[in-house]
N, C-alpha and C. Protein backbone atom coordinates (compact mmCIF):
# COMPACT_ATOMS: atom_id res chain seq x y z
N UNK A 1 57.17 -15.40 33.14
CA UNK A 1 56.78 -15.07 31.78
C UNK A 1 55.27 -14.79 31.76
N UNK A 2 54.89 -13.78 31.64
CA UNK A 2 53.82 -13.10 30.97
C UNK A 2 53.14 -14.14 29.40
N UNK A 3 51.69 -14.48 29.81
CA UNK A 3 51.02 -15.10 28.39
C UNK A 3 49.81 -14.08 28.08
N UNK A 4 50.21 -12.78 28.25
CA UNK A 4 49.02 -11.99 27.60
C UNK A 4 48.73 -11.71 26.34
N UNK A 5 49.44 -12.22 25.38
CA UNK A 5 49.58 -12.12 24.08
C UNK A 5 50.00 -13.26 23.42
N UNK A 6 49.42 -13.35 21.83
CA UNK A 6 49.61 -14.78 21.42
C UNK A 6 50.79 -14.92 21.10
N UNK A 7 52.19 -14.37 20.95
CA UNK A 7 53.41 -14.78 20.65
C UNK A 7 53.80 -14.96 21.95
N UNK A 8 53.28 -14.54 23.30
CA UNK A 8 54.11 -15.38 24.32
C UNK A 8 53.93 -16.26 24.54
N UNK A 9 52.49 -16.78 24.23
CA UNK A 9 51.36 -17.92 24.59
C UNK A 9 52.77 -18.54 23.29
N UNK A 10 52.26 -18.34 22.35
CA UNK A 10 53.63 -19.16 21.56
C UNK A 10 55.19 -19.77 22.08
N UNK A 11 55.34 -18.93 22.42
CA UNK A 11 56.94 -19.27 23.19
C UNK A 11 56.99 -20.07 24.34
N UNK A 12 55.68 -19.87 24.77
CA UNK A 12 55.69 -21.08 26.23
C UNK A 12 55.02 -22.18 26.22
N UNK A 13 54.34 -22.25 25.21
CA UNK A 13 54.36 -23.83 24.44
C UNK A 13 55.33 -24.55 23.99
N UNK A 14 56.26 -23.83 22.93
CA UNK A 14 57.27 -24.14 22.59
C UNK A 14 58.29 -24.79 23.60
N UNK A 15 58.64 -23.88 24.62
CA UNK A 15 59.20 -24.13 26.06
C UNK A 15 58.90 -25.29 26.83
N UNK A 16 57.64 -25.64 26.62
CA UNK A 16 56.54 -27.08 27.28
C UNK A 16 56.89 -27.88 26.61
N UNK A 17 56.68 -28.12 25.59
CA UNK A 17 57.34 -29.52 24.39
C UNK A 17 58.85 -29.42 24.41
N UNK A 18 59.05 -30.63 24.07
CA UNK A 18 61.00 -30.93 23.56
C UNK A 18 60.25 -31.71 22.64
N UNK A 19 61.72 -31.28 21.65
CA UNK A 19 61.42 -31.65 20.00
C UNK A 19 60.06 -31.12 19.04
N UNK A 20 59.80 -30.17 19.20
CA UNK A 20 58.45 -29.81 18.01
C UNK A 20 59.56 -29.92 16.81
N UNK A 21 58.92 -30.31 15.94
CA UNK A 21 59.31 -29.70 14.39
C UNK A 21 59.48 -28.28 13.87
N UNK A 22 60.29 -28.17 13.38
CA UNK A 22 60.09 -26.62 12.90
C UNK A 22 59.02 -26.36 12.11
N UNK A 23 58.74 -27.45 11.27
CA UNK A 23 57.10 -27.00 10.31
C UNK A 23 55.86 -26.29 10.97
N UNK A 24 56.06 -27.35 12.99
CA UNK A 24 55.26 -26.83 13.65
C UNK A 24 55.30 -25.76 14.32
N UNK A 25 56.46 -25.94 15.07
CA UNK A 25 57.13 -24.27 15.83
C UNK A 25 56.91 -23.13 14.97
N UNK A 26 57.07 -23.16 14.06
CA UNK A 26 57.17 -21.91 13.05
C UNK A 26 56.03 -21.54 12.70
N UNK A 27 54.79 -22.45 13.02
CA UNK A 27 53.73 -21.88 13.03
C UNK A 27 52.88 -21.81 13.87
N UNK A 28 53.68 -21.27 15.31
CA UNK A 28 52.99 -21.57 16.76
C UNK A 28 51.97 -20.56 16.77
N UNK A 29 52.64 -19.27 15.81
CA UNK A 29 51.59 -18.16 16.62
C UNK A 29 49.86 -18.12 15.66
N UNK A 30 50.15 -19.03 14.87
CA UNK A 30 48.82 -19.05 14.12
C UNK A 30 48.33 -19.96 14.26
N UNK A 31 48.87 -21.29 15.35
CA UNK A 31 48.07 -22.25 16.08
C UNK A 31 47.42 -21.93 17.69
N UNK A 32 48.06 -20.74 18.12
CA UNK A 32 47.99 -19.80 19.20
C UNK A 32 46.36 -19.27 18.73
N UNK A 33 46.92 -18.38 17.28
CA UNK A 33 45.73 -17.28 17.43
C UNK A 33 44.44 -18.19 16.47
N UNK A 34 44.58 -19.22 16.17
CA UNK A 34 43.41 -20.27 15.57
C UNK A 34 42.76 -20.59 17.13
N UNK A 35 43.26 -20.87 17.97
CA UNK A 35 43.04 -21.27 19.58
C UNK A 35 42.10 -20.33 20.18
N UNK A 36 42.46 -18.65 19.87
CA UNK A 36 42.04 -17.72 20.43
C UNK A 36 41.23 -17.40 20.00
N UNK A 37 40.91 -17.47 18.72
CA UNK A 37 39.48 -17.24 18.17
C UNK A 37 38.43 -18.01 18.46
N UNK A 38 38.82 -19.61 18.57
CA UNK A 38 38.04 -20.70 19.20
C UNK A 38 37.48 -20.45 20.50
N UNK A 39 38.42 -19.67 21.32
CA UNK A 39 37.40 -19.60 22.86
C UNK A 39 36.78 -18.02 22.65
N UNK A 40 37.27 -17.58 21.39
CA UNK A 40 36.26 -15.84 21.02
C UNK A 40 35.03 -16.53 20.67
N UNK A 41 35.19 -17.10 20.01
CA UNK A 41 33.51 -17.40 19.28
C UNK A 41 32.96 -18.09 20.64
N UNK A 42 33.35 -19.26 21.33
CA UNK A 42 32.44 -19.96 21.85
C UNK A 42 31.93 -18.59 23.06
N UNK A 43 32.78 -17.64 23.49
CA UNK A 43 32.33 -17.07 24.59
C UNK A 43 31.18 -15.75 24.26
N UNK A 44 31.25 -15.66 22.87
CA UNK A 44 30.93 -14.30 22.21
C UNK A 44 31.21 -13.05 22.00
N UNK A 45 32.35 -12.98 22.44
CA UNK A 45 33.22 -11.89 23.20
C UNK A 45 34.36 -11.49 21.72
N UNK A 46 34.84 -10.35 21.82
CA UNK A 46 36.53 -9.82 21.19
C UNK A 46 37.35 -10.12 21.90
N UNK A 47 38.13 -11.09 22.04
CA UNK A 47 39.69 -11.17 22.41
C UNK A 47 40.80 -11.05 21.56
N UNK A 48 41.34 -10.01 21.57
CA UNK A 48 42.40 -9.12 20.98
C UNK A 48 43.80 -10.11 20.78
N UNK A 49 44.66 -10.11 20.03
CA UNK A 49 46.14 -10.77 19.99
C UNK A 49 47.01 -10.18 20.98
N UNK A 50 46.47 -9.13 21.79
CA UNK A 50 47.50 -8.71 22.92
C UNK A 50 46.24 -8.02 24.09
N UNK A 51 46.97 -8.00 24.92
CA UNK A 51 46.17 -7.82 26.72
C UNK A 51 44.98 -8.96 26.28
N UNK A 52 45.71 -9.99 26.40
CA UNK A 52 44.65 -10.93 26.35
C UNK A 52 44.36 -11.00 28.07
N UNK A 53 42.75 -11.04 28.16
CA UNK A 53 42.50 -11.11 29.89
C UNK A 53 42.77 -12.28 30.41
N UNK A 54 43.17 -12.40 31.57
CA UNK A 54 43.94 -13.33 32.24
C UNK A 54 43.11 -15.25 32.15
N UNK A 55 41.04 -14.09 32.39
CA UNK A 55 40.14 -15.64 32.42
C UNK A 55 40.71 -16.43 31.34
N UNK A 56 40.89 -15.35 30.14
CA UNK A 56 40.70 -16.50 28.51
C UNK A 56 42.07 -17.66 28.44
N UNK A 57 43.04 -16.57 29.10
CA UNK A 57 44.71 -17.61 29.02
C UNK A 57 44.59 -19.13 28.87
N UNK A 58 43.78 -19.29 30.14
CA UNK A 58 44.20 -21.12 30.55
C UNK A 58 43.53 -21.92 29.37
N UNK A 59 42.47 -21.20 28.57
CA UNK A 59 41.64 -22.26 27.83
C UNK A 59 42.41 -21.86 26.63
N UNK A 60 42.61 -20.90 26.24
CA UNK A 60 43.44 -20.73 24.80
C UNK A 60 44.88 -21.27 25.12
N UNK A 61 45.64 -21.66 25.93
CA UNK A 61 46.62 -22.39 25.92
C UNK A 61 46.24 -23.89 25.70
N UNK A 62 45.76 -24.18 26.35
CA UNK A 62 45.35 -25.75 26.73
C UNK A 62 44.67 -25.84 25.24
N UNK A 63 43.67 -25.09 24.42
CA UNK A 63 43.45 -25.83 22.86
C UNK A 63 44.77 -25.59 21.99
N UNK A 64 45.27 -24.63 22.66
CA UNK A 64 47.29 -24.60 21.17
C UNK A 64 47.61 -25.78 21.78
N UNK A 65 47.96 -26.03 23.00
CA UNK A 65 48.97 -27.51 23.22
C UNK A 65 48.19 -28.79 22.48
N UNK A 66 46.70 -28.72 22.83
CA UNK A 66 45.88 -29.50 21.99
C UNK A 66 46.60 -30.03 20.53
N UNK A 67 46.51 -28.47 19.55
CA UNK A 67 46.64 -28.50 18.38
C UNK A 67 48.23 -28.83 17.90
N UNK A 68 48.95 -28.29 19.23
CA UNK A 68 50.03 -28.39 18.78
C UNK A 68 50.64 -30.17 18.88
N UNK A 69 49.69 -30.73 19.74
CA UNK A 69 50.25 -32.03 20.11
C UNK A 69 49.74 -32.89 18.52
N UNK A 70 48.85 -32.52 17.94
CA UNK A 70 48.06 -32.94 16.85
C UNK A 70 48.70 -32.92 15.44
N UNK A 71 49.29 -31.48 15.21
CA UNK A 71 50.24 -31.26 14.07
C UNK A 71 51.64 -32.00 14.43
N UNK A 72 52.00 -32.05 15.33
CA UNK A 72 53.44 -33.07 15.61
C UNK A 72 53.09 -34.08 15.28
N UNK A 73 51.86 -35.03 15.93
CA UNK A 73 51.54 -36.19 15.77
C UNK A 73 50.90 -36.26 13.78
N UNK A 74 50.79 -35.41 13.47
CA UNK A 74 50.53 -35.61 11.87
C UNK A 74 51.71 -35.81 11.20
N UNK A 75 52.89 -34.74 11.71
CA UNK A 75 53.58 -34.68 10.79
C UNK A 75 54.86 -36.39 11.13
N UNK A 76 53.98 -37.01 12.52
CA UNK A 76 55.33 -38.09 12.58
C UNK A 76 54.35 -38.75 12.09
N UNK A 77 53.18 -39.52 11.78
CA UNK A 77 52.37 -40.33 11.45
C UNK A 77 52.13 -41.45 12.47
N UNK A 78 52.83 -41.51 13.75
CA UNK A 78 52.74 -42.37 14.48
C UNK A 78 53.54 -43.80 14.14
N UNK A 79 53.91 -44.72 15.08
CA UNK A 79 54.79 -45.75 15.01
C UNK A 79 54.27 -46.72 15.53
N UNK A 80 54.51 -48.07 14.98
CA UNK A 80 54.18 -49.17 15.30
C UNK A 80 54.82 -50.43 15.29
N UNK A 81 56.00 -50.86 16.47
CA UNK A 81 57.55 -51.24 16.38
C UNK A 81 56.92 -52.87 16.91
N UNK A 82 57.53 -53.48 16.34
CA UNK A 82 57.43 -54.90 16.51
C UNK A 82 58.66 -55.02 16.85
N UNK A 83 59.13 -56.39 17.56
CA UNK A 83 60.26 -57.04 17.73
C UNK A 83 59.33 -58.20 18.31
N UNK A 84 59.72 -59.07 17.52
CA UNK A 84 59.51 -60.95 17.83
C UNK A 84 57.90 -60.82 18.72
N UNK A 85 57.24 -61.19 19.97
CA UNK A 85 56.20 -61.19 20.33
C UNK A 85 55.70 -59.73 20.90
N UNK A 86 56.96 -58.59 21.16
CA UNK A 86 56.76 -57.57 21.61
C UNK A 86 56.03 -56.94 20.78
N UNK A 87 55.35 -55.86 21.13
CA UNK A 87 54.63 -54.50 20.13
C UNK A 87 54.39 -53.82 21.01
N UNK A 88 54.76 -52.23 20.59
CA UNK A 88 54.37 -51.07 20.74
C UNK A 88 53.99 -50.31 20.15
N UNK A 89 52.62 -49.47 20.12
CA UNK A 89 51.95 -48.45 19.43
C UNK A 89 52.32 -47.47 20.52
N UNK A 90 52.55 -46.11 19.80
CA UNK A 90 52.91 -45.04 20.25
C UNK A 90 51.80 -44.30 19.91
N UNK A 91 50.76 -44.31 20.77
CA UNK A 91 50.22 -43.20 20.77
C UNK A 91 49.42 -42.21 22.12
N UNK A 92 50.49 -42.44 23.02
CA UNK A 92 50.98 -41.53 23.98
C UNK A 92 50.31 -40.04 23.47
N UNK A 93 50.71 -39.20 22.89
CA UNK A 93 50.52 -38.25 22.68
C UNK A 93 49.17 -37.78 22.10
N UNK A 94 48.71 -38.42 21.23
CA UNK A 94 47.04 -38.62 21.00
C UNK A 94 46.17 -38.41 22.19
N UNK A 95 46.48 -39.62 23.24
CA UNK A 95 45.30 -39.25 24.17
C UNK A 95 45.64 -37.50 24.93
N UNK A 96 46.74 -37.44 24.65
CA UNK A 96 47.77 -36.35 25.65
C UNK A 96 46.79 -35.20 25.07
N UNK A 97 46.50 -35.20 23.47
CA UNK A 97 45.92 -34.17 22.68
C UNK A 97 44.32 -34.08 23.25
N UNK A 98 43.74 -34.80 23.08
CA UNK A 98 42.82 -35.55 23.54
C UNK A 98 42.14 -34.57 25.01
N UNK A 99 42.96 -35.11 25.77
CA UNK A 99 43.03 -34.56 27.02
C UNK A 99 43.32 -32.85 27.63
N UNK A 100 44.04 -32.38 26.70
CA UNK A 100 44.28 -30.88 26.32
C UNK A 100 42.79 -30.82 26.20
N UNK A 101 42.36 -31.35 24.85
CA UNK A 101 40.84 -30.36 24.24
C UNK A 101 40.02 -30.66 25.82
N UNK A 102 39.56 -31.40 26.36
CA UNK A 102 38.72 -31.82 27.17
C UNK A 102 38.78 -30.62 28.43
N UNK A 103 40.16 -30.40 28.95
CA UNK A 103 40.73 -29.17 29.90
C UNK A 103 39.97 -27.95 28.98
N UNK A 104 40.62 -27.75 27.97
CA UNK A 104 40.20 -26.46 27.67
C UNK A 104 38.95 -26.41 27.30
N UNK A 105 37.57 -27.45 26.87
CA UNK A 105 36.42 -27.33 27.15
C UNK A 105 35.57 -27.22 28.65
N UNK A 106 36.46 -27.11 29.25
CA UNK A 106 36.14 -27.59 30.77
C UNK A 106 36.48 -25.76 31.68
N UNK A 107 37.58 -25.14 30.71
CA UNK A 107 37.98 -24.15 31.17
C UNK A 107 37.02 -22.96 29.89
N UNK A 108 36.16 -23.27 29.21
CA UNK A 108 35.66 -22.47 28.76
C UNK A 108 34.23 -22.51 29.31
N UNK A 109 33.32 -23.73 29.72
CA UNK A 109 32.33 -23.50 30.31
C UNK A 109 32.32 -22.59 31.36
N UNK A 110 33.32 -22.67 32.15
CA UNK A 110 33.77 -22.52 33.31
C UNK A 110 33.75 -20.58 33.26
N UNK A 111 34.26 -19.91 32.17
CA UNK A 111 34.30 -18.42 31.35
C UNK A 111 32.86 -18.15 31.43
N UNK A 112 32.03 -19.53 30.34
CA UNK A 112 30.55 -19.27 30.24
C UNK A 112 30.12 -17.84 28.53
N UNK A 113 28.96 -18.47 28.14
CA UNK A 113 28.89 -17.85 27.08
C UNK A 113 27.89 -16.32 27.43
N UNK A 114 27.88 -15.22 26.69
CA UNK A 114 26.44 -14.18 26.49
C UNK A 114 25.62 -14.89 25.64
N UNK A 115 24.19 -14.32 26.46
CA UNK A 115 23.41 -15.50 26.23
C UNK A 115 22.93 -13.71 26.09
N UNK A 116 22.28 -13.51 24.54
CA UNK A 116 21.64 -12.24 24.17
C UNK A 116 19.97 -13.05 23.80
N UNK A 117 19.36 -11.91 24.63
CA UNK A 117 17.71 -12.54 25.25
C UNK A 117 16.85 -11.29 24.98
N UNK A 118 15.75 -11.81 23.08
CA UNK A 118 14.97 -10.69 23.03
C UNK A 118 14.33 -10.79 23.33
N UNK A 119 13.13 -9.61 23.02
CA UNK A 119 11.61 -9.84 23.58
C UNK A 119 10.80 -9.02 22.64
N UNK A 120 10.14 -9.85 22.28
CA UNK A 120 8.93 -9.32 20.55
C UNK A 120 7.82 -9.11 21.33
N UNK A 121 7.07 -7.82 21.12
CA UNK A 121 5.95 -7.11 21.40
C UNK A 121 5.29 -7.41 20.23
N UNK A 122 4.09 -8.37 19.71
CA UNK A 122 3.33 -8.32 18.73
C UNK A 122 1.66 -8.09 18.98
């Protein structure tokens, strides 16, 4: 599968998770292209919703799984199960989100920004 474009980048997120919500699935490709604008601005660059270049892929995936791990985790509110001395907090997926953003800050330095450099004659 081809992720040169944000509805595939969509579909293979989707494909990566079991169980998204439909509130969330249904709005993969505008958590996709919220993603893609995020590594447009930081790099300074136009990246288009299709022939996306191959560098930008890994970091605009890795902030949708980010976001996408984030809107799941909103829309369950998280759990906190007692039984007698036992407890479990579920929040597995938090650091999981967590850990997404950190990759894809790691894969955008890595791109690197235009660094536009004047020079005033006064």
């Amino acid at each position: 599968m081809t992720t040169d474009n944000i509805g595939s980048i969509a579909t293979f997120i989707i494909e990566s998770f079991n169980n998204i919500p439909t509130g969330v699935s249904g709005n993969m490709v505008e958590i996709v292209d919220m993603a893609r604008q995020h590594v447009a601005n930081y790099c300074g660059t136009t990246i288009g919703s299709n022939s996306i270049d191959a560098k930008y892929q890994p970091a605009i995936i890795s902030f949708a799984k980010a976001d996408t791990i984030d809107f799941v985790n909103a829309q369950a509110g998280g759990e906190n199960i007692s039984l007698a001395e036992l407890s479990i907090n579920e929040t597995g997926e938090q650091m999981s989100a967590e850990q997404w953003r950190m990759f894809g800050e790691m894969q955008l330095k890595a791109i690197g920004q235009k660094i536009y450099v004047a020079r005033s004659i006064s």
